[in-house]
C-alpha atoms as a PDB file:
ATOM      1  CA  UNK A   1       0.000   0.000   0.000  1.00  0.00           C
ATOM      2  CA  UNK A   2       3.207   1.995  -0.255  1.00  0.00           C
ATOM      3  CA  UNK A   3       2.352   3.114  -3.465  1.00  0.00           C
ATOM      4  CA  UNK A   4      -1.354   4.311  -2.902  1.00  0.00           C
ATOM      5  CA  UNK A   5       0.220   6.355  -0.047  1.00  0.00           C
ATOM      6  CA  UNK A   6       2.188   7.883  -2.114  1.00  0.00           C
ATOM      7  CA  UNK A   7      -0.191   8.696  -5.183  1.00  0.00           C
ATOM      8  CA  UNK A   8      -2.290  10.292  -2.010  1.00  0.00           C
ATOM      9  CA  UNK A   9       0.317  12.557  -0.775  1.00  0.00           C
ATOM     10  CA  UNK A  10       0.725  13.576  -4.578  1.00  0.00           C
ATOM     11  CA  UNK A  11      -2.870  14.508  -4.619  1.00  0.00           C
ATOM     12  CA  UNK A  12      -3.330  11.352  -6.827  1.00  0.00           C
ATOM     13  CA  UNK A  13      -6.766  10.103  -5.307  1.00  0.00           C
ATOM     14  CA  UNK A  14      -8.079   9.163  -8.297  1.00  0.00           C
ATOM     15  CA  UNK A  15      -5.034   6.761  -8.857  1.00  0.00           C
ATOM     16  CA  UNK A  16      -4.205   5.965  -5.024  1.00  0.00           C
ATOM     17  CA  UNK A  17      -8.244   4.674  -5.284  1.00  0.00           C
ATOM     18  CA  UNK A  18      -6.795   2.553  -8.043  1.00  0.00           C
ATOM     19  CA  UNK A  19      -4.881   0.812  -6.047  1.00  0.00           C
ATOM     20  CA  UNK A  20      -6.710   0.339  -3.393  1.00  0.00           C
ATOM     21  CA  UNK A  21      -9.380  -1.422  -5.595  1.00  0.00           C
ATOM     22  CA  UNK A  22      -6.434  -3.931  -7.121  1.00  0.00           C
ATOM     23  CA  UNK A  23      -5.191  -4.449  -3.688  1.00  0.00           C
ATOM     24  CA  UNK A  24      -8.472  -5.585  -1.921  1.00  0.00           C
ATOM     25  CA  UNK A  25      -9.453  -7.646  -5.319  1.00  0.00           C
ATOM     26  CA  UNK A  26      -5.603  -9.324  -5.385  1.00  0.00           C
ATOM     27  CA  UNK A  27      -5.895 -10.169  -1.681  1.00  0.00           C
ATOM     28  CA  UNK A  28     -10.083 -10.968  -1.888  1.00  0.00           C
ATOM     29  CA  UNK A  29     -10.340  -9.492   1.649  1.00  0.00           C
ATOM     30  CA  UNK A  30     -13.994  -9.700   0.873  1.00  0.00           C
ATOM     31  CA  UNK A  31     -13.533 -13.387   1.215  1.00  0.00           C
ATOM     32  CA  UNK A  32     -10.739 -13.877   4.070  1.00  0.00           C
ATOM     33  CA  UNK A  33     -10.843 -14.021   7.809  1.00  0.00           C
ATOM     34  CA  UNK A  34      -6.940 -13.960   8.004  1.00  0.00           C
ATOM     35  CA  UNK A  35      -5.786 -10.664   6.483  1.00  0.00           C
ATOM     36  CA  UNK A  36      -3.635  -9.146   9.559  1.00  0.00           C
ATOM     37  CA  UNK A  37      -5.084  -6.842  11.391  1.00  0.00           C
ATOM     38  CA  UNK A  38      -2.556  -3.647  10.776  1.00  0.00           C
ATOM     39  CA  UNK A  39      -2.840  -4.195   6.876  1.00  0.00           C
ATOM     40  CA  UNK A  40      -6.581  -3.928   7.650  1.00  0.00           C
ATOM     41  CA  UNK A  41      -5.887  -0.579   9.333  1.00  0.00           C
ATOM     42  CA  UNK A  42      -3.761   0.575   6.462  1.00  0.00           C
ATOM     43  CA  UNK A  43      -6.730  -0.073   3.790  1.00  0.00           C
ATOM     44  CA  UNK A  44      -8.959   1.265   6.113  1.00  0.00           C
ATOM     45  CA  UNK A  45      -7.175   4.675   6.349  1.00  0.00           C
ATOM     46  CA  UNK A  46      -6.328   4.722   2.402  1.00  0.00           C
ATOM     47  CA  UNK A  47      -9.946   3.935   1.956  1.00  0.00           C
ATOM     48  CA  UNK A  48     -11.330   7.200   3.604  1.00  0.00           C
ATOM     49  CA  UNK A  49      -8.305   9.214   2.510  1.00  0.00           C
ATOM     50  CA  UNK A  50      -9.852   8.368  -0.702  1.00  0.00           C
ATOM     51  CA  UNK A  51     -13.451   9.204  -0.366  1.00  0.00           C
ATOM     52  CA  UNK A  52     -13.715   4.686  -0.862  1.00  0.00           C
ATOM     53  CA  UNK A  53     -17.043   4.812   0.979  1.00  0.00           C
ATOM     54  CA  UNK A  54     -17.642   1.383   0.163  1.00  0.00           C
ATOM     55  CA  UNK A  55     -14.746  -0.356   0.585  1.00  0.00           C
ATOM     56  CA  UNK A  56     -14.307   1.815   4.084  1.00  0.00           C
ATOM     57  CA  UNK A  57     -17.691   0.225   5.260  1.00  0.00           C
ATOM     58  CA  UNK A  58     -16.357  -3.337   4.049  1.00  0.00           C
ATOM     59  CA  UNK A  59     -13.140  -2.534   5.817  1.00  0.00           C
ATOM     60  CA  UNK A  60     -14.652  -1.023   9.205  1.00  0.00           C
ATOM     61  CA  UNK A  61     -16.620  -4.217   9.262  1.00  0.00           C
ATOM     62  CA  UNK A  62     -13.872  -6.510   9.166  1.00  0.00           C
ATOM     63  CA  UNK A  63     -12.336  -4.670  11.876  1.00  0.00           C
ATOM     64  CA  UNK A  64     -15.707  -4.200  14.093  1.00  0.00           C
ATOM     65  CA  UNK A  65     -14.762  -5.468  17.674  1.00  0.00           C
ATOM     66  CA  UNK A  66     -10.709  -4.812  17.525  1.00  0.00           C
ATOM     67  CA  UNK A  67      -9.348  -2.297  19.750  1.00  0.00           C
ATOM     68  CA  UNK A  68      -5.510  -2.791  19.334  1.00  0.00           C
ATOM     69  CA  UNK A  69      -2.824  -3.812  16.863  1.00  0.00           C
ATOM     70  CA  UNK A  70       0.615  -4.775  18.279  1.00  0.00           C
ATOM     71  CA  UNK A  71       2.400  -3.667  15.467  1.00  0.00           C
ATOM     72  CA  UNK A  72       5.979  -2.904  16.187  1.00  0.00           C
ATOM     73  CA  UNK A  73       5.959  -4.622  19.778  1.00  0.00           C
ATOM     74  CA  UNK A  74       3.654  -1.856  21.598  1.00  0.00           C
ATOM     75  CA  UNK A  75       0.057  -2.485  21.689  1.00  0.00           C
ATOM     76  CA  UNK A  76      -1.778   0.495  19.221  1.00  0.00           C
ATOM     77  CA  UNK A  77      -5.492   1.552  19.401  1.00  0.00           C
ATOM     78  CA  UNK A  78      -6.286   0.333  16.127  1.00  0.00           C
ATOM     79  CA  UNK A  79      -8.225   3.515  15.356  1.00  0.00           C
ATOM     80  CA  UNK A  80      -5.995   5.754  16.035  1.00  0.00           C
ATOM     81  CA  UNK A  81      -2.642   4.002  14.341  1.00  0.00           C
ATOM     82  CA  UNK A  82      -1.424   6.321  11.932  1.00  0.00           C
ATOM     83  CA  UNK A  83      -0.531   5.101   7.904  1.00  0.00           C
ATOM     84  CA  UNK A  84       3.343   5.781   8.265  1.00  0.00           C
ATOM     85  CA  UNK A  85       3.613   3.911  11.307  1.00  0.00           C
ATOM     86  CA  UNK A  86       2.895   0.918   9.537  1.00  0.00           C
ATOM     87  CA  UNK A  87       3.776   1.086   6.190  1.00  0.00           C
ATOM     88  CA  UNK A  88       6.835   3.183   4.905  1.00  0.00           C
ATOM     89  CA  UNK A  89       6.253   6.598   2.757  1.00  0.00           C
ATOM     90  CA  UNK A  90       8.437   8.637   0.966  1.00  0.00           C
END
């Protein structure tokens, strides 16, 4: 999702939107119970940078009843774990 963060700090959100749709149809989160939890987050976040009301909604419901994300060691409130904790962007 490096990419789509990056399209969205280039004021791409037509393009980072893009991406987002590939990414969620390559990994058929739709489908899965096992997507991690902080990639989740990270979809989640693109999606509403990205006016993705729909996939946002999908997303928020996969992550309905999670309050944390251990991440990097330290236990995160999942809804408040910012993009470029978790993902890298230039």
């Amino acid at each position: 999702m490096e990419k789509a963060a990056s399209l969205i700090q280039q004021g791409k959100l037509d393009e980072a939107r893009a991406e987002l749709q590939g990414e969620l149809r390559r990994l058929a989160i739709e489908k899965r119970d096992d997507i991690p939890t902080s990639l989740l987050t990270d979809l989640l976040e693109i999606a509403v940078l990205v006016q993705d009301r729909e996939a946002a909604a999908m997303l928020a419901a996969k992550l309905h009843g999670i309050v944390g994300v251990n991440s990097t060691g330290t236990l995160s409130n999942a809804a408040r774990m910012p993009l470029s904790q978790s993902i890298s962007v230039p």
